[in-house]
Protein backbone atom coordinates (compact mmCIF):
# COMPACT_ATOMS: atom_id res chain seq x y z
CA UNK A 1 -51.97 -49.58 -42.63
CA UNK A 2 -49.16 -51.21 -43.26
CA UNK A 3 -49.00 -54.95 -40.55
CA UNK A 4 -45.04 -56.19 -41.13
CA UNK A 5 -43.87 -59.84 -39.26
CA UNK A 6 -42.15 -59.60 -36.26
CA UNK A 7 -37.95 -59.21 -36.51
CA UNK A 8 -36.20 -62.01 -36.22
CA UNK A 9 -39.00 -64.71 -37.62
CA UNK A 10 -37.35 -67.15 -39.94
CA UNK A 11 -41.20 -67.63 -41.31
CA UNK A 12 -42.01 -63.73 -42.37
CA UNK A 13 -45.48 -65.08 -43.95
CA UNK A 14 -46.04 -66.49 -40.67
CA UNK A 15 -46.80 -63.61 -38.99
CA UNK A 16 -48.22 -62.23 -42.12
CA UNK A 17 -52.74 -61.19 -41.78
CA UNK A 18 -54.05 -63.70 -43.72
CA UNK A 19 -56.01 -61.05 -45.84
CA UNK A 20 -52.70 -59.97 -47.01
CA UNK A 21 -51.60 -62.81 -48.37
CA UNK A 22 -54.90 -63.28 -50.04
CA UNK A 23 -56.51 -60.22 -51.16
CA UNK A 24 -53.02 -58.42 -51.47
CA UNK A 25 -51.69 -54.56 -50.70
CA UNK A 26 -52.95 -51.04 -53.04
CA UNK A 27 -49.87 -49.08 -52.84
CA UNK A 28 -50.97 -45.32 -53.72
CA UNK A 29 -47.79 -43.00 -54.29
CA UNK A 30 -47.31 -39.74 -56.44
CA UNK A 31 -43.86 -40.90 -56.98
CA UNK A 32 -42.89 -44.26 -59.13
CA UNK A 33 -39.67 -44.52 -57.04
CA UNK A 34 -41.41 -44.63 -53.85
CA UNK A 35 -43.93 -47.30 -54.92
CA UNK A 36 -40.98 -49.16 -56.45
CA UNK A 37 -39.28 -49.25 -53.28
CA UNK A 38 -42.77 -50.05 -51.29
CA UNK A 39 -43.15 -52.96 -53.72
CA UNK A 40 -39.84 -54.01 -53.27
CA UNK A 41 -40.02 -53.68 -49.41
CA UNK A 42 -43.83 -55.27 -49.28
CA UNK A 43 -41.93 -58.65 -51.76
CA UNK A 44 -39.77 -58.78 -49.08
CA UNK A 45 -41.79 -59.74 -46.24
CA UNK A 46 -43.35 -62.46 -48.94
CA UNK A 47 -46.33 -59.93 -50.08
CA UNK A 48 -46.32 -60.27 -53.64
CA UNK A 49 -49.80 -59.47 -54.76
CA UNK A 50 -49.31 -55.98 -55.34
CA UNK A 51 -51.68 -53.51 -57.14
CA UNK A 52 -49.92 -49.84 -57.36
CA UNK A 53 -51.89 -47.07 -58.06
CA UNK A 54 -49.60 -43.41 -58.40
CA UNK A 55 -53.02 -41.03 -56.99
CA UNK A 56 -55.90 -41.02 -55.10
CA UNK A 57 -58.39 -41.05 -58.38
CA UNK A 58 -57.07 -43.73 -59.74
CA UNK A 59 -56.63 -45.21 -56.63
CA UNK A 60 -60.14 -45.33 -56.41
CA UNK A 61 -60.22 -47.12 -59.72
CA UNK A 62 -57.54 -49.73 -59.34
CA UNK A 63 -59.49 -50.45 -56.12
CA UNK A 64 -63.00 -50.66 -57.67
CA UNK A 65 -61.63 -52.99 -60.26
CA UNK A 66 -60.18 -55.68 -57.77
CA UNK A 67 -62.03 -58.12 -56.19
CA UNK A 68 -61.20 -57.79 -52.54
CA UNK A 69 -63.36 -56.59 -49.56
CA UNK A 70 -61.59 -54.28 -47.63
CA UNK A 71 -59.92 -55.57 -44.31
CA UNK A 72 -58.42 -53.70 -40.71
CA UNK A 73 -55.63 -55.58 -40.20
């Protein structure tokens, strides 16, 4: 799930789940473009811990080797 501020905030981070600015975003895309412009998109809105991952397996992985606890935002 991807939670992005409300339009028009001069503040993005404001608006931002606090477990996103924390614990950061796994980005899991086939294609390096697409993650490149999800990265760029997620920096953006002032998300810039960022862990990619470009499948599912080694999604799995990436996520493993972080030390987050999942979070529903």
């Amino acid at each position: 799930m991807i939670y992005l501020p409300a339009a028009g905030n001069s503040d993005p981070e404001a608006d931002l789940h606090p477990a996103i600015l924390s614990q950061g975003v796994l980005v899991v895309d086939d294609n390096p473009v697409q993650r490149a412009n999800i990265r760029a998109s997620l920096e953006a809105f002032g998300i810039h811990r960022i862990h990619e991952a470009a499948d599912g397996a080694s999604a799995l992985q990436r996520f493993r080797s972080l030390p987050v606890r999942p979070t529903k935002c």
